[in-house]
Protein backbone atom coordinates (compact mmCIF):
# COMPACT_ATOMS: atom_id res chain seq x y z
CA UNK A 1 77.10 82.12 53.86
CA UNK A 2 78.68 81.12 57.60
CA UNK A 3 75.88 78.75 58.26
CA UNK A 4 77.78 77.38 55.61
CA UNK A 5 81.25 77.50 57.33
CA UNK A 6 80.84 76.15 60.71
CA UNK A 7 84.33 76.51 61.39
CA UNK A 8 84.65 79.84 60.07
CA UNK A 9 82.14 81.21 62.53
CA UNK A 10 83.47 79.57 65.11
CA UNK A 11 87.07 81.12 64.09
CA UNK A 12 85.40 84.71 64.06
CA UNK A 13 83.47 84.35 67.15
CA UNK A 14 86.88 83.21 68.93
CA UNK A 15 89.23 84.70 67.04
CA UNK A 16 89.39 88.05 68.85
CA UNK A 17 89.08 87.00 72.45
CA UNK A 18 92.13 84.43 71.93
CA UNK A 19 94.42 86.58 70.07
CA UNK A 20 93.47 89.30 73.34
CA UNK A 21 94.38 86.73 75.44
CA UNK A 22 97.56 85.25 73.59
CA UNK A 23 98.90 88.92 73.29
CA UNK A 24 98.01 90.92 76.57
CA UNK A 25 98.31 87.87 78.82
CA UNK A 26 100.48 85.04 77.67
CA UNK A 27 102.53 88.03 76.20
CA UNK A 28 103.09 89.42 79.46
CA UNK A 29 103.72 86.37 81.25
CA UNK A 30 106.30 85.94 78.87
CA UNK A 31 107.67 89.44 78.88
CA UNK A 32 107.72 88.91 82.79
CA UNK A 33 109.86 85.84 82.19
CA UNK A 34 112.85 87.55 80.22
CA UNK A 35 112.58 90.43 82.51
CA UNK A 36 113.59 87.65 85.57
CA UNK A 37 117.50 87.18 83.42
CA UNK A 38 118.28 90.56 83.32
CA UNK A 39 119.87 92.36 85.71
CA UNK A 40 120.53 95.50 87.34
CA UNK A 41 124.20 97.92 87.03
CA UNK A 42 124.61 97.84 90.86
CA UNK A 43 126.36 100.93 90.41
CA UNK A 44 124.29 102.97 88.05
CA UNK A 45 120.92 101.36 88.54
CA UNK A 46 120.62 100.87 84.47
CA UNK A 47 118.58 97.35 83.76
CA UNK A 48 121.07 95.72 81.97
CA UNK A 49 119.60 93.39 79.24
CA UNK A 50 122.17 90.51 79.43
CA UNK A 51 121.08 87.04 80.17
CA UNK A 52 121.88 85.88 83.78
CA UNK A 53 120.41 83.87 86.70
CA UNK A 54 121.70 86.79 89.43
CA UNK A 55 118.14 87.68 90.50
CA UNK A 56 116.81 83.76 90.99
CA UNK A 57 120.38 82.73 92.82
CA UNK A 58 119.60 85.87 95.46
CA UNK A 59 115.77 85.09 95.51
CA UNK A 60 116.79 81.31 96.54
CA UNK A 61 119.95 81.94 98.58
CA UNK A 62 118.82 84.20 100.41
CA UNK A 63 117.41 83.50 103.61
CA UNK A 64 114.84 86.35 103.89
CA UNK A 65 113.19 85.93 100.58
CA UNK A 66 112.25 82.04 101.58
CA UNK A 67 110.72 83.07 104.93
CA UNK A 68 108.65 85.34 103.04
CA UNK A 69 107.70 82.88 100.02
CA UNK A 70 107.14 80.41 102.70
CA UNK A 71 104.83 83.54 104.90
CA UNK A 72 103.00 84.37 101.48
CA UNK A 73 101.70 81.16 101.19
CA UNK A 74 101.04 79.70 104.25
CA UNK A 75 98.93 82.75 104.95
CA UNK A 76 97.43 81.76 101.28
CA UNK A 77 96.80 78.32 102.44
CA UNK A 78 95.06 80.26 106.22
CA UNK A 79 93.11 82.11 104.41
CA UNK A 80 91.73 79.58 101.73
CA UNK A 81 90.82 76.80 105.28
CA UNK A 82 89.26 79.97 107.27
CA UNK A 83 86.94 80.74 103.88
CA UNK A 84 86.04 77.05 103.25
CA UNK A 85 85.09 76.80 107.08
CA UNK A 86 83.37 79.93 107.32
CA UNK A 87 81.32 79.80 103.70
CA UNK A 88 80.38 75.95 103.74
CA UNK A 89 77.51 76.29 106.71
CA UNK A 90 76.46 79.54 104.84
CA UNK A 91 76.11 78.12 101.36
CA UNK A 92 74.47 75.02 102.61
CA UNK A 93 71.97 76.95 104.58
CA UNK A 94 71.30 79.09 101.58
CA UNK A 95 70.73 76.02 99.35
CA UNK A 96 68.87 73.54 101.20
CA UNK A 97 67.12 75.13 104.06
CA UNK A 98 66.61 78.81 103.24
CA UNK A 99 63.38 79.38 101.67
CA UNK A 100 63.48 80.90 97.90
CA UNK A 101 63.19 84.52 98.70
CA UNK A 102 65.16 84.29 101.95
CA UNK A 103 67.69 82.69 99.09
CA UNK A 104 67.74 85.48 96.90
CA UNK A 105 68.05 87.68 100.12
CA UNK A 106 71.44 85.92 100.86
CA UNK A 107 72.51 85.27 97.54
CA UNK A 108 72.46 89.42 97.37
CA UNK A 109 73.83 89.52 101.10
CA UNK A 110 76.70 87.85 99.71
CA UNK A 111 77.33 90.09 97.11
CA UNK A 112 77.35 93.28 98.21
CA UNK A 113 80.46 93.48 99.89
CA UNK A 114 81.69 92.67 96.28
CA UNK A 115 80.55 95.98 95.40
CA UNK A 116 82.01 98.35 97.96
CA UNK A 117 85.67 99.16 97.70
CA UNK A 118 88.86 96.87 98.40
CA UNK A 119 90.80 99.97 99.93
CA UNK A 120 87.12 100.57 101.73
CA UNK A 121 86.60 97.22 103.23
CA UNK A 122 90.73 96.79 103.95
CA UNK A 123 91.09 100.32 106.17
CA UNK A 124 87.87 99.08 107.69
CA UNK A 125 88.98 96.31 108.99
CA UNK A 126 91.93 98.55 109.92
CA UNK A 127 90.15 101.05 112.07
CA UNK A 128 88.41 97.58 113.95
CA UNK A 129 92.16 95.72 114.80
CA UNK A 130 93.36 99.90 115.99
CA UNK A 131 93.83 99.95 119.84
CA UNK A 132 90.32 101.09 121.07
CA UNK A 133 88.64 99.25 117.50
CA UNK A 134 86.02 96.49 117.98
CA UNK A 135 88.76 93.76 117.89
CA UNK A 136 90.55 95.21 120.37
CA UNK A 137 87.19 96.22 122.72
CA UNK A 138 86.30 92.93 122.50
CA UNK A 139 89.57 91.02 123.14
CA UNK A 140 89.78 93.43 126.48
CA UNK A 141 86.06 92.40 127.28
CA UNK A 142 87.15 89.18 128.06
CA UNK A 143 90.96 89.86 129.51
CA UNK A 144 92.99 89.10 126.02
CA UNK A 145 95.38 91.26 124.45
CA UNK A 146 94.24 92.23 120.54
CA UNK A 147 96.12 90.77 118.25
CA UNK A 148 96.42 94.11 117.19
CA UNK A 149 98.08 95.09 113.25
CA UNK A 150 100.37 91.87 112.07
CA UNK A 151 99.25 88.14 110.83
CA UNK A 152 96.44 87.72 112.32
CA UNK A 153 94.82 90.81 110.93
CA UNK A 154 96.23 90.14 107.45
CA UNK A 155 94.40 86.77 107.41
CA UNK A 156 90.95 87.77 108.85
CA UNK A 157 91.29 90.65 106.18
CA UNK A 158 92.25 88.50 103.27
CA UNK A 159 89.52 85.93 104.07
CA UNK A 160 86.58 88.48 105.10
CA UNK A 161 87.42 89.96 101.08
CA UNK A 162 87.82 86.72 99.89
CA UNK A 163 85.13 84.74 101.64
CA UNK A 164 82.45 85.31 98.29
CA UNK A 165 84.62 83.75 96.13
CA UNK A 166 84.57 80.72 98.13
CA UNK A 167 80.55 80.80 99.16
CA UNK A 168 79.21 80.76 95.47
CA UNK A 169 81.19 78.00 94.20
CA UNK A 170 79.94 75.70 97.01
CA UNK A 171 76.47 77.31 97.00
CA UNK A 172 76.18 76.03 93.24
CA UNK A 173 77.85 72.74 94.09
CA UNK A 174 75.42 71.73 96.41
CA UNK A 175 72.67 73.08 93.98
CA UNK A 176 73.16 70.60 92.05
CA UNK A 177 73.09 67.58 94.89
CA UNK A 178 69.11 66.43 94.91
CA UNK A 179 67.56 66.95 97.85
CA UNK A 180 66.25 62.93 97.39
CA UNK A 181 68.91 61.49 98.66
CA UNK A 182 68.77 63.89 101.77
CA UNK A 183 65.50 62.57 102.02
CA UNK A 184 66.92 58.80 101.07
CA UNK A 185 68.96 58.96 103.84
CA UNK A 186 67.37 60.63 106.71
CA UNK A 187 64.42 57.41 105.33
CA UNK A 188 67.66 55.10 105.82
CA UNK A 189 68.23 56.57 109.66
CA UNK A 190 70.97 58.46 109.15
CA UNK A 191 71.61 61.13 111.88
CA UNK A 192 72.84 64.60 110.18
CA UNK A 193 76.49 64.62 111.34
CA UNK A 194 76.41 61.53 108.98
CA UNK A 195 74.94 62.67 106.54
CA UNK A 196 76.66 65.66 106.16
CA UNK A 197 79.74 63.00 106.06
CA UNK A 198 78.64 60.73 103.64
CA UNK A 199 76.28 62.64 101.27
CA UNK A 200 77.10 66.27 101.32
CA UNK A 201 80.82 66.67 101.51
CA UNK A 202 81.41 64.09 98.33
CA UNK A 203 79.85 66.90 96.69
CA UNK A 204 81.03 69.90 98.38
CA UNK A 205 84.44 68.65 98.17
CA UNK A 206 85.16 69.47 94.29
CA UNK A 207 83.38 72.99 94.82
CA UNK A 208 85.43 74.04 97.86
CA UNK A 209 88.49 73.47 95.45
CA UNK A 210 87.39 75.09 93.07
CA UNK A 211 86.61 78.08 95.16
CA UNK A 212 90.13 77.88 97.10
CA UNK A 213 91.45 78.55 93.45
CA UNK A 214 90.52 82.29 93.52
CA UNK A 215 91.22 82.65 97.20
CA UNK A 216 94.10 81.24 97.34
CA UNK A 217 95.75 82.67 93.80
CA UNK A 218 94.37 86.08 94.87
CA UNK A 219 96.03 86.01 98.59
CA UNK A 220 99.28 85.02 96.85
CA UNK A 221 99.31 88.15 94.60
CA UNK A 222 98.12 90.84 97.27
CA UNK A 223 100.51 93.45 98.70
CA UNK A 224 97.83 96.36 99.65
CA UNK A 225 96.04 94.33 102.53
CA UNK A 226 99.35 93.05 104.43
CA UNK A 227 100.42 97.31 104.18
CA UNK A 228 97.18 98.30 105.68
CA UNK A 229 97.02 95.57 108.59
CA UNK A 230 99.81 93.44 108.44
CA UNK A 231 102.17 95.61 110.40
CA UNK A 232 106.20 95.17 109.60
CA UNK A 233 105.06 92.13 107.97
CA UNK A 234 105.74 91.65 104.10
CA UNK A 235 104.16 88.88 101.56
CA UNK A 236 105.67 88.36 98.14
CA UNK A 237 103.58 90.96 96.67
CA UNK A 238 105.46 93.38 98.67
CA UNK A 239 108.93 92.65 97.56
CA UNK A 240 107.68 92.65 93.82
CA UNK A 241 106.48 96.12 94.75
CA UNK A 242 109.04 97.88 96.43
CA UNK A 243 111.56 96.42 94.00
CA UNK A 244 109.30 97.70 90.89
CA UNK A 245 109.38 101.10 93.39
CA UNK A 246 111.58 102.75 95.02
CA UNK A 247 114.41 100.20 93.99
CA UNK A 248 113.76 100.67 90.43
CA UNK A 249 115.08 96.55 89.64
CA UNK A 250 112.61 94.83 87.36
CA UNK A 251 114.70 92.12 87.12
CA UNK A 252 114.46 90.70 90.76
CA UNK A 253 111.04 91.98 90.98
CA UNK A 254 110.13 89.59 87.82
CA UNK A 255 111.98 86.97 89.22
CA UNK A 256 109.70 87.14 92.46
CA UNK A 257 106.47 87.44 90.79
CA UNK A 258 107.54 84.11 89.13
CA UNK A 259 106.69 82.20 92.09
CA UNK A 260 103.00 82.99 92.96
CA UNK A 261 102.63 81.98 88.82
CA UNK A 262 104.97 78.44 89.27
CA UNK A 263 102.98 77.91 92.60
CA UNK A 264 99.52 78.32 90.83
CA UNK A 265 100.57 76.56 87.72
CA UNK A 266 101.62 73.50 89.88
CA UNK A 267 98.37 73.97 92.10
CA UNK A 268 96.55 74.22 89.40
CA UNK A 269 97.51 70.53 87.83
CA UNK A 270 96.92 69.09 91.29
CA UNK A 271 92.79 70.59 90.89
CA UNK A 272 92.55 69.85 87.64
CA UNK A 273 92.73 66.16 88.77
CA UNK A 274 89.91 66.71 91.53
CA UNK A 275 87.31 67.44 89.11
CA UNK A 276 86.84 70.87 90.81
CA UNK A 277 86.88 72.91 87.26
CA UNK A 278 83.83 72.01 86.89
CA UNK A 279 82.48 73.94 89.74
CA UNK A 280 83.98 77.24 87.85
């Protein structure tokens, strides 16, 4: 009887998934929306439910909430250029020169670390930036001070977690660029540098967006990494947890966690025009 009914199959095969989605996330989103005009009895601590703007006039008048938007996401923005520098040699090695078990080998390689354990991989990096760690040995090797916990250590971090997310996007971007025109125009006399220029970043281009979608989005949200390594330093996910915390005021703390959402939603319309969905 459905072969019948195409669109009644198709309503029962997405039916479920989209009402999950509409209800779990849309529904929080816009739970976490009303939360943001309520506000807090600064006496009693009681969330009050009556509609105000309190929490967004302190988040924007304040000066040391826009140092820290602005910190949160230039260290998203760091972290998204170190990835795309770092992963594009690696997924165009694995594409077009490794061989196809040496490929498979990396493909895993890359992987793995996807397997182990955020908290893991964070207080690992950790115990290398510690005076005495690798970092530090090797910044003293050469008559540098370690950067030491702060920043610096927040962004390698982020980007060493981060840095898959980034490598299979542009791996399967530059899958899908034929190796004949490589061969067209190395035939033409084109030197590498130029055709790396002219024929492989075109392509790569659209994929490296679409990978800087995950890092970036997931550096904006993070708070564990920046406790870890990042010293004294605080990102928005911080604030949004110490408010949810020990403060106990949901309001201000929604009215944070709206902008990594406004900032994605507006990022998010730039890729779109870029093509770079695709490359999901």
């Amino acid at each position: 009887m459905l072969h019948r009914h195409p669109r009644v199959r198709l309503a029962l095969l997405l039916g479920p998934p989209m009402l999950w989605l509409g209800v779990a996330y849309l529904g929080a989103l816009a739970a976490l929306f009303v939360t943001a005009l309520w506000t807090q009895n600064g006496f009693t601590g009681v969330i009050e439910r009556q509609w105000t703007l309190d929490s967004f006039r302190t988040l924007f008048t304040e000066d040391v909430y826009r140092t820290i938007a602005l910190r949160t996401i230039g260290v998203a923005v760091l972290v998204t250029l170190v990835d795309a520098v770092v992963a594009f040699p690696i997924a165009l090695y694995m594409s077009k020169v490794a061989r196809p078990g040496l490929r498979r080998i990396l493909l895993v390689a890359v992987l793995m670390p996807l397997w182990a354990s955020y908290l893991v991989k964070a207080y690992a990096w950790r115990g290398m930036f510690s005076e005495g760690g690798l970092v530090s040995s090797a910044f003293n090797a050469v008559g540098l001070e370690s950067p030491g916990y702060g920043l610096t250590a927040t962004v390698v971090t982020l980007a060493y977690l981060w840095l898959p997310y980034m490598i299979l996007p542009i791996y399967a971007g530059l899958e899908r660029l034929p190796n004949s025109l490589l061969e067209a125009s190395a035939d033409l006399g084109a030197r590498t540098g130029h055709t790396i220029r002219r024929v492989i970043v075109p392509v790569v281009i659209p994929a490296m967006v679409a990978g800087s979608i995950f890092t970036f989005s997931l550096t904006l949200g993070d708070y564990i990494a920046v406790r870890i390594v990042g010293g004294t330093n605080q990102l928005l996910g911080n604030v949004v947890y110490d408010n949810v915390g020990a403060a106990n005021n949901l309001p201000f703390a929604a009215a944070v966690a709206t902008i990594p959402v406004v900032v994605m939603l507006v990022y998010l319309a730039a890729v779109r025009r870029t093509g770079a969905m695709e490359n999901l």
